[in-house]
C-alpha atoms as a PDB file:
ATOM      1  CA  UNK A   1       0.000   0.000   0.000  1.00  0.00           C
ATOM      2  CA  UNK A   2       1.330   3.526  -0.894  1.00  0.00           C
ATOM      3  CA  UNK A   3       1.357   6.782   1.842  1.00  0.00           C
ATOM      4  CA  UNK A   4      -1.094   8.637  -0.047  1.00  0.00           C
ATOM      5  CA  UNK A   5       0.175  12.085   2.710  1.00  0.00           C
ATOM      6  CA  UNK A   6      -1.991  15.039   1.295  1.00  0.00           C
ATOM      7  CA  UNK A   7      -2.330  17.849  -1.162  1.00  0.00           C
ATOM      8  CA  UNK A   8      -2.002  21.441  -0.630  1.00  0.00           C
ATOM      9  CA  UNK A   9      -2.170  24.937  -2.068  1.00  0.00           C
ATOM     10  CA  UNK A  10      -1.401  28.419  -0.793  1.00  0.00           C
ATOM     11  CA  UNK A  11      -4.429  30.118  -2.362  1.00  0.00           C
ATOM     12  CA  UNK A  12      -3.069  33.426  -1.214  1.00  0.00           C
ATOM     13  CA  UNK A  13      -0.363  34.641   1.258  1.00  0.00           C
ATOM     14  CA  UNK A  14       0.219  38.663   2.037  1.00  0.00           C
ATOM     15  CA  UNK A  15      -0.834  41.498   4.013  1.00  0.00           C
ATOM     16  CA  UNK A  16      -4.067  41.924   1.648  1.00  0.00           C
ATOM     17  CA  UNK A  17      -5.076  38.468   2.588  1.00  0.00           C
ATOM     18  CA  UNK A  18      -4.329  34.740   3.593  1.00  0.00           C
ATOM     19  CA  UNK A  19      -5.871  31.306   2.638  1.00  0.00           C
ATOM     20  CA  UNK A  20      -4.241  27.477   2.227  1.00  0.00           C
ATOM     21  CA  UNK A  21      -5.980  24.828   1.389  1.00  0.00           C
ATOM     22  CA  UNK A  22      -5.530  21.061   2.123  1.00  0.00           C
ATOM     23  CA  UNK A  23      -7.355  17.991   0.799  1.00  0.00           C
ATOM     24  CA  UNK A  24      -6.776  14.447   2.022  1.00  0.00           C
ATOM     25  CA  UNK A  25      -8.616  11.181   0.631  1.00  0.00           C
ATOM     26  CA  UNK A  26     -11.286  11.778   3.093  1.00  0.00           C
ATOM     27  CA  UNK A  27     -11.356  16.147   3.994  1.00  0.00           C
ATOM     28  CA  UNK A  28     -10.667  18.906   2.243  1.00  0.00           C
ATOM     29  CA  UNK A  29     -10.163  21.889   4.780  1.00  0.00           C
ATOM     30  CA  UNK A  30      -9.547  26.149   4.340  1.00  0.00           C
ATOM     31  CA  UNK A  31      -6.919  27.400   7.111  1.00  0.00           C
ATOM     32  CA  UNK A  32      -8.286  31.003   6.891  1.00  0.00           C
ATOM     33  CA  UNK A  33     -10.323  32.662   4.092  1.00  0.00           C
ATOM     34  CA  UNK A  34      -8.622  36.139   4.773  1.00  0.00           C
ATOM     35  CA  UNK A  35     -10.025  36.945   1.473  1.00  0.00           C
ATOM     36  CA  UNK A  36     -13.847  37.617   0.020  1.00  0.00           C
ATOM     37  CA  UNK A  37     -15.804  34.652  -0.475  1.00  0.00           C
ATOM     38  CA  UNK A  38     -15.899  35.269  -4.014  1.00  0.00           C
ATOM     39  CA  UNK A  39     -12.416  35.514  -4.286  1.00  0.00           C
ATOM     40  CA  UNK A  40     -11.580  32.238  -2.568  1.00  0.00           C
ATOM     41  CA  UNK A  41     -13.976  30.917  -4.738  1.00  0.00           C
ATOM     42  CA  UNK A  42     -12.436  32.129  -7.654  1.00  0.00           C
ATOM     43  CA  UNK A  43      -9.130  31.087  -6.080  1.00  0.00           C
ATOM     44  CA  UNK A  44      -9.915  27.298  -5.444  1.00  0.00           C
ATOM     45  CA  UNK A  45     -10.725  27.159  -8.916  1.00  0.00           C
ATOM     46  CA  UNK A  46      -7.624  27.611  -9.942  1.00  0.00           C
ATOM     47  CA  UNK A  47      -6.735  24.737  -8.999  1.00  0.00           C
ATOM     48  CA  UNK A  48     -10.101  22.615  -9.686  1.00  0.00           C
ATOM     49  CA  UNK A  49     -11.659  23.155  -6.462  1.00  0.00           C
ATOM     50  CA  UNK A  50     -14.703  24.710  -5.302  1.00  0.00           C
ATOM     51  CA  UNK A  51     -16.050  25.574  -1.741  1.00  0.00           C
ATOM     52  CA  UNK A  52     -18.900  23.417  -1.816  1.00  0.00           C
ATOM     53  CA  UNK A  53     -16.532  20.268  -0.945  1.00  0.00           C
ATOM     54  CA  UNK A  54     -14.983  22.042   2.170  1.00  0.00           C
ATOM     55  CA  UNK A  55     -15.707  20.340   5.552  1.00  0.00           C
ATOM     56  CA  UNK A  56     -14.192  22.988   7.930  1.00  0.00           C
ATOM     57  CA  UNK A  57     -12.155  26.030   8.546  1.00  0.00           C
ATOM     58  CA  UNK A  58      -9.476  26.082  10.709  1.00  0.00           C
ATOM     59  CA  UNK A  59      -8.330  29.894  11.855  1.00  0.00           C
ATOM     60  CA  UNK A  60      -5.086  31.213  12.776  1.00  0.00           C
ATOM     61  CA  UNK A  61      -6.007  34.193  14.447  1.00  0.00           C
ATOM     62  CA  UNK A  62      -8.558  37.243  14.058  1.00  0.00           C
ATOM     63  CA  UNK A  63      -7.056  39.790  12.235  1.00  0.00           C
ATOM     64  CA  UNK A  64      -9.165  40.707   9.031  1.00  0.00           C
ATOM     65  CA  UNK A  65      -6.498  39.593   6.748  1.00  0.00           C
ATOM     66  CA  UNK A  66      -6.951  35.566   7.862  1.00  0.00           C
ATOM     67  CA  UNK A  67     -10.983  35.913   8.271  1.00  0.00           C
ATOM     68  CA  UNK A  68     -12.263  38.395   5.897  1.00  0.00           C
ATOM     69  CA  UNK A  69     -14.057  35.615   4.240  1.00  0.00           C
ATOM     70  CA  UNK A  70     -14.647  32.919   6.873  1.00  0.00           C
ATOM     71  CA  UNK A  71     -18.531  33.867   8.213  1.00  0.00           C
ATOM     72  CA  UNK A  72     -19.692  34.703   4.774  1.00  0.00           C
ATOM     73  CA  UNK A  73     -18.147  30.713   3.109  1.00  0.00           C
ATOM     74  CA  UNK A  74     -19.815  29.085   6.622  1.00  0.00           C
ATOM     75  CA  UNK A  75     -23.078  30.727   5.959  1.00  0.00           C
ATOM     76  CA  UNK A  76     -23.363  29.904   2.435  1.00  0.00           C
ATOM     77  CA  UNK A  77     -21.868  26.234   2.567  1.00  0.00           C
ATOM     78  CA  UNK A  78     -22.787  25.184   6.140  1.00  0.00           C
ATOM     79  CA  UNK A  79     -19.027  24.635   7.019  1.00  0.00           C
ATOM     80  CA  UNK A  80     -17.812  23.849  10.693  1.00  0.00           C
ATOM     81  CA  UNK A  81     -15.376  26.760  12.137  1.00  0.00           C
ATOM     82  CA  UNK A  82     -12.357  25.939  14.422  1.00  0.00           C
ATOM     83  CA  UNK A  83     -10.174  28.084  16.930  1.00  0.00           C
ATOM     84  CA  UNK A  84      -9.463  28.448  20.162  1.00  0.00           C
ATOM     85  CA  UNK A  85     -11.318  29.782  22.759  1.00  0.00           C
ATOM     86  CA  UNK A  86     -10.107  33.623  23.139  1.00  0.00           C
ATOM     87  CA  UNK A  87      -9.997  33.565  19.556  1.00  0.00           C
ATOM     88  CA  UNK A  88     -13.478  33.074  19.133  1.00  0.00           C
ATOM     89  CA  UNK A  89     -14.203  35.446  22.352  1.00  0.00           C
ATOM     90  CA  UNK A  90     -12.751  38.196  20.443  1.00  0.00           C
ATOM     91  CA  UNK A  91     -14.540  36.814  17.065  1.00  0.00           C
ATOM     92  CA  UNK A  92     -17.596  37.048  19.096  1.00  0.00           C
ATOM     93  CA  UNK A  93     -17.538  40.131  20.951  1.00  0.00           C
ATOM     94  CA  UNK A  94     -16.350  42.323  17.980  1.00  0.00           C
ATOM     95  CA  UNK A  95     -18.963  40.640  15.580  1.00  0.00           C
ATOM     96  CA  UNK A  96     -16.484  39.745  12.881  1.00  0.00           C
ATOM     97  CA  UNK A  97     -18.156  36.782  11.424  1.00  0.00           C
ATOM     98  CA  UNK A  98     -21.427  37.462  11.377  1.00  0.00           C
ATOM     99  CA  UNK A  99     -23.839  35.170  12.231  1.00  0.00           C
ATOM    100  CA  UNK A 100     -22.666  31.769  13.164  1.00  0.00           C
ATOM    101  CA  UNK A 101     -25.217  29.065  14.182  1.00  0.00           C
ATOM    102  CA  UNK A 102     -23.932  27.435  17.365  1.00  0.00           C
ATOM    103  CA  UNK A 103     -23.170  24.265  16.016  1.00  0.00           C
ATOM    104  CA  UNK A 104     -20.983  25.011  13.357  1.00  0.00           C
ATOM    105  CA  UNK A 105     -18.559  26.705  16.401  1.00  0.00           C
ATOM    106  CA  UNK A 106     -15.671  24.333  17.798  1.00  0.00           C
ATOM    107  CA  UNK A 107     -12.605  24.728  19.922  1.00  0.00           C
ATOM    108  CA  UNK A 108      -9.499  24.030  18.571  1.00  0.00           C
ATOM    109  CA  UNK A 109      -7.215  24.443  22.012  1.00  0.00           C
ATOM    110  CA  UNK A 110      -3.518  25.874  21.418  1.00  0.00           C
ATOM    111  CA  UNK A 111      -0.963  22.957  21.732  1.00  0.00           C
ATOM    112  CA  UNK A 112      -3.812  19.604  20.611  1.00  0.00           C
ATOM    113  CA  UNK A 113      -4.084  17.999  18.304  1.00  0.00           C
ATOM    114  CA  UNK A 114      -6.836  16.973  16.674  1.00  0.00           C
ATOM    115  CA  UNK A 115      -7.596  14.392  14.207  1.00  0.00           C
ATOM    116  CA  UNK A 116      -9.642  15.402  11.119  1.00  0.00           C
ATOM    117  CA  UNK A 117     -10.690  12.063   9.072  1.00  0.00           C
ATOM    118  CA  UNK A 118      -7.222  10.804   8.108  1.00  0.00           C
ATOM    119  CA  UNK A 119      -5.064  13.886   9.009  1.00  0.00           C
ATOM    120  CA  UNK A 120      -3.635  14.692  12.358  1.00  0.00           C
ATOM    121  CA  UNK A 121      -3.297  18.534  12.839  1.00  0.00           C
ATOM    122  CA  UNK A 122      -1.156  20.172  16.079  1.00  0.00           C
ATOM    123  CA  UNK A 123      -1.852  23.715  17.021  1.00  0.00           C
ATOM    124  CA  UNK A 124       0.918  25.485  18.375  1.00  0.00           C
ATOM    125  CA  UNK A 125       1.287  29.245  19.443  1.00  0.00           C
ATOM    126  CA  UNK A 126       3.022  32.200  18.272  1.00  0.00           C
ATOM    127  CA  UNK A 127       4.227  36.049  18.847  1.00  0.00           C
ATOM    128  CA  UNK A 128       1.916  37.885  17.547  1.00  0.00           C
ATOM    129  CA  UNK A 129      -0.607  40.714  18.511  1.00  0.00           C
ATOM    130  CA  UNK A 130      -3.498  38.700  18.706  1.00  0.00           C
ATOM    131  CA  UNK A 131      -5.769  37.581  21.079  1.00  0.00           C
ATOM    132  CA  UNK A 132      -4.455  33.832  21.368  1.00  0.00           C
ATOM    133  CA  UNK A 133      -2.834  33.017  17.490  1.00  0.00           C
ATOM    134  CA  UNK A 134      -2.315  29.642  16.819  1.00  0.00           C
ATOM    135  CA  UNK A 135      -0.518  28.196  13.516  1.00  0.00           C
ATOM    136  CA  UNK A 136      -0.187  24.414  12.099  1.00  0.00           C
ATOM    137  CA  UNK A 137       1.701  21.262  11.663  1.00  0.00           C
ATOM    138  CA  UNK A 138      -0.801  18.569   9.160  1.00  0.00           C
ATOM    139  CA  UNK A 139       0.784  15.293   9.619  1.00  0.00           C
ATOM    140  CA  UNK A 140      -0.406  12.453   7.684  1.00  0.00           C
ATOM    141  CA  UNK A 141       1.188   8.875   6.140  1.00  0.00           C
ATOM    142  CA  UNK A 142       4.663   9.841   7.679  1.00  0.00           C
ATOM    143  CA  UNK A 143       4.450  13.229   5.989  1.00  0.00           C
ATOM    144  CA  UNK A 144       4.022  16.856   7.453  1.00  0.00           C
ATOM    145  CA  UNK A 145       3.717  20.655   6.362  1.00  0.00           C
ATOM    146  CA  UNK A 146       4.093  23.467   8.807  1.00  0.00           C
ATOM    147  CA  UNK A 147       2.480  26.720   8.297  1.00  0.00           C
ATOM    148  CA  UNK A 148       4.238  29.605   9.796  1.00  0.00           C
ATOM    149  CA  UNK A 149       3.658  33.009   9.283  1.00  0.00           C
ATOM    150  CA  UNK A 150       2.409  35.819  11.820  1.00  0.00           C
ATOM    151  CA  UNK A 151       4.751  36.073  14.869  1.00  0.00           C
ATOM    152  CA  UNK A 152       7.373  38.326  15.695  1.00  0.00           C
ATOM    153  CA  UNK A 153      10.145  35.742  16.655  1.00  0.00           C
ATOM    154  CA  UNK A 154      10.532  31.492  16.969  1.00  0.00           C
ATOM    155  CA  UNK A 155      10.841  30.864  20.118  1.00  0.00           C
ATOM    156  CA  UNK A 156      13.490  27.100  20.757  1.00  0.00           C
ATOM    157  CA  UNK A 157      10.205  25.003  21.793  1.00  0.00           C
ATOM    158  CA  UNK A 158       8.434  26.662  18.666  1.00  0.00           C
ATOM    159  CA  UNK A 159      11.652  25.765  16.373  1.00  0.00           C
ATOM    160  CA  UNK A 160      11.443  22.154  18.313  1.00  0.00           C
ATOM    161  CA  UNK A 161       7.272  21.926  17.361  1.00  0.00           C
ATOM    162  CA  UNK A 162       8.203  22.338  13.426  1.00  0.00           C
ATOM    163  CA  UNK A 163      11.669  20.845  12.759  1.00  0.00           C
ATOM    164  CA  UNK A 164      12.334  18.569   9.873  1.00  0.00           C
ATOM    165  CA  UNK A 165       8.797  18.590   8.173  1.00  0.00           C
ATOM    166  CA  UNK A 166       8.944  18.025   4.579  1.00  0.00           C
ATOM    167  CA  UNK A 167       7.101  20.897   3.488  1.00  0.00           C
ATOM    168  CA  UNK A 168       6.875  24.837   4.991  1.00  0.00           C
ATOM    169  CA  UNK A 169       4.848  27.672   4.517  1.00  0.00           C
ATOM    170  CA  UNK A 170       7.397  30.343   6.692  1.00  0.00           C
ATOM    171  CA  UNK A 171       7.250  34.036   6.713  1.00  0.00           C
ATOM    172  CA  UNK A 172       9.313  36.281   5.184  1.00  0.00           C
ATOM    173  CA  UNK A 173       7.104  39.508   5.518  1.00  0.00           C
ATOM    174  CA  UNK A 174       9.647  42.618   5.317  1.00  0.00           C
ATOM    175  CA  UNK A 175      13.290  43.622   4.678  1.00  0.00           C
ATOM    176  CA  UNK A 176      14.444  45.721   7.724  1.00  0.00           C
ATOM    177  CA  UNK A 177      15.772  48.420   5.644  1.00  0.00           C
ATOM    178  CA  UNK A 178      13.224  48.831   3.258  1.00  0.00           C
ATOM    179  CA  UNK A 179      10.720  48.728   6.394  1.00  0.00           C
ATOM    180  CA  UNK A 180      13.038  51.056   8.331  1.00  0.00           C
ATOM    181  CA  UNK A 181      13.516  53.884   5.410  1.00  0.00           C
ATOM    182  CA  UNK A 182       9.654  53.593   4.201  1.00  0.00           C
ATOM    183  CA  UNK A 183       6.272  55.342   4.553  1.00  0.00           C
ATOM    184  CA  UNK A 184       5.009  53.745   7.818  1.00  0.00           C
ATOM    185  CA  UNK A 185       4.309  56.120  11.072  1.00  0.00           C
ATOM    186  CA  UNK A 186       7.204  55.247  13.630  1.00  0.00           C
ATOM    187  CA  UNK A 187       4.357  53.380  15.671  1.00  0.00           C
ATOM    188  CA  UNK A 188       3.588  50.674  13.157  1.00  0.00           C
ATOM    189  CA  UNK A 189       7.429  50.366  12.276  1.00  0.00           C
ATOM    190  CA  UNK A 190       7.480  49.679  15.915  1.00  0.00           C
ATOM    191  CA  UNK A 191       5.089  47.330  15.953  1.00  0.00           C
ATOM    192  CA  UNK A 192       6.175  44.967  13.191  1.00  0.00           C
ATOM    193  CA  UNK A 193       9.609  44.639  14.101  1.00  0.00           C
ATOM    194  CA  UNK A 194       8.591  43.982  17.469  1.00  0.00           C
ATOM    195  CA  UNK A 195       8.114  40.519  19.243  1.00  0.00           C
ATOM    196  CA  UNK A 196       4.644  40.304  18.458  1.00  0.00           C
ATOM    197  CA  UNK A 197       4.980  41.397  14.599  1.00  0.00           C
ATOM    198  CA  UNK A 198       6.368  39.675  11.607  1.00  0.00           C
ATOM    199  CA  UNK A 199       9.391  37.430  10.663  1.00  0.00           C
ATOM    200  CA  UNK A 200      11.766  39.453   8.261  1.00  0.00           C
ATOM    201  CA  UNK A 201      13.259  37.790   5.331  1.00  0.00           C
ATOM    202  CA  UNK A 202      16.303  37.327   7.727  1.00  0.00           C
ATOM    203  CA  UNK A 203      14.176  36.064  10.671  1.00  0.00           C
ATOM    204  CA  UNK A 204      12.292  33.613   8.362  1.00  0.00           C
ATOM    205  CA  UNK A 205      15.713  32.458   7.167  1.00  0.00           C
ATOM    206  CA  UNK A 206      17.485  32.088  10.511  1.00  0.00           C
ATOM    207  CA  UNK A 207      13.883  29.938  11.472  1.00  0.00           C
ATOM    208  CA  UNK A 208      14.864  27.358   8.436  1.00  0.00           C
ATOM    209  CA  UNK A 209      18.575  27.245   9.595  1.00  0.00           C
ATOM    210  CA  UNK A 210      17.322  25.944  12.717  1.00  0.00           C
ATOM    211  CA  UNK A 211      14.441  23.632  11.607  1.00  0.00           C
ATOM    212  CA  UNK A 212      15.120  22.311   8.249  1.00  0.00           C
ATOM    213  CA  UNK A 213      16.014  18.476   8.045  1.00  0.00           C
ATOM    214  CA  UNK A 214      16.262  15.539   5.942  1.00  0.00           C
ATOM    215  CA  UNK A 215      13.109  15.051   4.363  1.00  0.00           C
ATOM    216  CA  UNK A 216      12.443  18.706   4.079  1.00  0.00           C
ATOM    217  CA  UNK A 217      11.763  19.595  -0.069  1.00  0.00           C
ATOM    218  CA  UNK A 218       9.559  22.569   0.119  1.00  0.00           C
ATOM    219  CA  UNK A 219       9.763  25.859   1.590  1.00  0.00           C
ATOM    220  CA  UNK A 220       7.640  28.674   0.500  1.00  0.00           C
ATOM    221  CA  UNK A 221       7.992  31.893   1.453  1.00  0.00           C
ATOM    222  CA  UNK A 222       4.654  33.533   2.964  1.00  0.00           C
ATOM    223  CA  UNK A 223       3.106  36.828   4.106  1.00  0.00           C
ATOM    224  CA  UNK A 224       5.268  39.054   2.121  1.00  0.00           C
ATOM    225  CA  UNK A 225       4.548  42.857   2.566  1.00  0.00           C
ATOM    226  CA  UNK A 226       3.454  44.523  -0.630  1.00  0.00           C
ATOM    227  CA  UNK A 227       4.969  47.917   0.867  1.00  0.00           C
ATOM    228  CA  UNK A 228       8.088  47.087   2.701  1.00  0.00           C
ATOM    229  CA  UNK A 229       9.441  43.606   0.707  1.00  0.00           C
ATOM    230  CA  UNK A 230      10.184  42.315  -2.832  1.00  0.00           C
ATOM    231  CA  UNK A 231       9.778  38.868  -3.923  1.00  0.00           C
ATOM    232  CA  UNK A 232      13.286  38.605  -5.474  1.00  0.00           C
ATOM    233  CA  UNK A 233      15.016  39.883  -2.282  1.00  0.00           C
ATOM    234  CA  UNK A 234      13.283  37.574  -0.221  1.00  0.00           C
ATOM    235  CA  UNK A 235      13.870  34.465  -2.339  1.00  0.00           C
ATOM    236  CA  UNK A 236      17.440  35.476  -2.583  1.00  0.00           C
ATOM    237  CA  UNK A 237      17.615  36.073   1.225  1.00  0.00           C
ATOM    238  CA  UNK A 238      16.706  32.607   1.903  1.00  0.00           C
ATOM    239  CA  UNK A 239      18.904  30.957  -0.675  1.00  0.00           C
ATOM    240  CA  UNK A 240      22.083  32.753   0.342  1.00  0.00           C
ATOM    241  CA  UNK A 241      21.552  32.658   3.485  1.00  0.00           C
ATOM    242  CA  UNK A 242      20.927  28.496   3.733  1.00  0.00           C
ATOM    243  CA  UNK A 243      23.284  28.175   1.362  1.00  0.00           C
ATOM    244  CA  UNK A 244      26.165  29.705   3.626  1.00  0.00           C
ATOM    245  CA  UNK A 245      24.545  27.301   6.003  1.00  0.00           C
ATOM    246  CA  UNK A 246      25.832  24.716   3.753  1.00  0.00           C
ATOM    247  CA  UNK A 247      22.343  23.618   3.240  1.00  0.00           C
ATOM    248  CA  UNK A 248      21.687  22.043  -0.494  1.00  0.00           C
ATOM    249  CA  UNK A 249      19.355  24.609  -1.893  1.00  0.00           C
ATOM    250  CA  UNK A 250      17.887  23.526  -5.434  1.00  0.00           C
ATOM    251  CA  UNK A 251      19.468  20.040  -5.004  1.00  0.00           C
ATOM    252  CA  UNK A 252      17.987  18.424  -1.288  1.00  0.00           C
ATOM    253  CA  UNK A 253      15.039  20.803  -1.135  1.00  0.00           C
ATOM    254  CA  UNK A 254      13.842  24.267  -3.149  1.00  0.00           C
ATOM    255  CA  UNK A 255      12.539  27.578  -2.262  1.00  0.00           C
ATOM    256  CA  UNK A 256       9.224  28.760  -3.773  1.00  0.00           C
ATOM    257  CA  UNK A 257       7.357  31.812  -3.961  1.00  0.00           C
ATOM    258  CA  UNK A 258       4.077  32.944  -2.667  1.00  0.00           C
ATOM    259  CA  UNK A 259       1.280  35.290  -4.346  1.00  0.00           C
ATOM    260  CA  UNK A 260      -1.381  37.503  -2.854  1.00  0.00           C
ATOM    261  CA  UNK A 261      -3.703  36.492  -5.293  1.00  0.00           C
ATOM    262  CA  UNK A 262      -2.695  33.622  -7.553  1.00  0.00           C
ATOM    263  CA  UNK A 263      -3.219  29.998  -5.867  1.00  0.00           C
ATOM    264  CA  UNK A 264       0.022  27.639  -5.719  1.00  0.00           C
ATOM    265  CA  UNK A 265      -0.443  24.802  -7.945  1.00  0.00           C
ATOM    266  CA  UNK A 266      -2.177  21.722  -6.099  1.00  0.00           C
ATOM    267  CA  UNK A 267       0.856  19.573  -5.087  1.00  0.00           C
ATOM    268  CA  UNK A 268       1.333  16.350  -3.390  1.00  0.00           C
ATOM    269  CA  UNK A 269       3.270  16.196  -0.500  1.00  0.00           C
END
């Protein structure tokens, strides 16, 4: 019998808005719809997909960039919603979903995991200015992808949580000197370079130096800024940088980019 392990697609990754999408023999799940509805729609067809097969939505976190689109997709397609529990108090209390009918609501604690068909998923938490965020590691057949984006540093048990899967989604959201020189106030400079912002294309490098292992192949670089990055510096960042580690970049594993608004292609992992 072969390890069937899972498919997956970034369907978008940047400040404008966040979705990835993974389908398994048995579920096909959205981690975030920080998009419209009509634009994840017209995102999972891309690559052949449509939202009326999704079982469930796993969020990250509330900011509007990772749940733009989640209320109006559970509405429409009946779709169960999971995060944790201050997640969903600030969800709640600030009305950002809408309408959800009580059942479709579930806890997803920070640091389970829990077991969706034939995929295990582990929570784990991050830096970040949010009420309780809380990225990924799917695990399925002996194979694993770790989504990382949104947090301001990786802390050793965080690095620990993630090492050698064979497929990553990491941030690389800035370059400090572009950030540093650009048209932000001081305050929100502040607050992405702080421990509870975003992993620079340096950060998000260092974070691969210290997790990437054997039977990694994939990394994909996620959550770039449209203001204060540029694809080609961040994909070079990454490659000279784990190169100088000595890593084999292009020959063990290779570095791919992300889009905003054009889905990854649907890829086995």
């Amino acid at each position: 019998m072969t390890n069937e392990g899972f498919k997956y697609s970034i369907l978008a990754s940047g400040s404008s808005g966040n979705s990835f999408y993974l389908e398994t023999p048995k579920k096909k799940l959205l981690i975030d719809a920080g998009l419209s509805a009509k634009k994840i729609t017209h995102l999972m067809a891309e690559i052949g997909c449509s939202p009326k097969e999704l079982d469930a939505i796993l969020v990250t976190h509330e900011h509007k960039d990772h749940i733009h689109g989640v209320g109006v997709l559970a509405r429409k397609y009946d779709l169960d919603i999971y995060a944790n529990e201050k997640t969903w108090q600030t969800m709640d209390e600030h009305n950002m979903l809408g309408k959800i009918a009580t059942e479709q609501k579930h806890i997803f604690e920070r640091g389970k995991v829990l077991t969706f068909g034939d995929i295990d998923i582990e929570s784990f938490g991050v830096s970040h200015d949010a009420a309780d965020p809380q990225f990924y590691r799917f695990m399925k057949d002996d194979k694993s992808f770790v989504m990382l984006t949104d947090t301001g540093y990786v802390s050793d048990r965080m690095a620990g949580l993630i090492e050698n899967a064979d497929g990553y989604l990491i941030e690389s959201n800035h370059d400090i000197e572009i950030l540093r020189s650009g048209i932000y106030p001081w305050s929100l400079k502040q607050r992405i370079l702080s421990d509870k912002g975003h992993l620079s294309n340096d950060d998000g490098s260092e974070t691969m130096i210290r997790t990437i292992g054997s039977r990694t192949k994939k990394i994909y670089l996620g959550h770039l800024s449209k203001e204060n990055n540029i694809k080609e510096l961040a994909h070079m960042t990454m490659e000279n940088k784990l190169s100088r580690a000595d890593f084999g970049v292009g020959k063990d594993f290779k570095v791919y980019d992300t889009s905003p608004d054009t889905a990854t292609p649907l890829t086995n992992i």
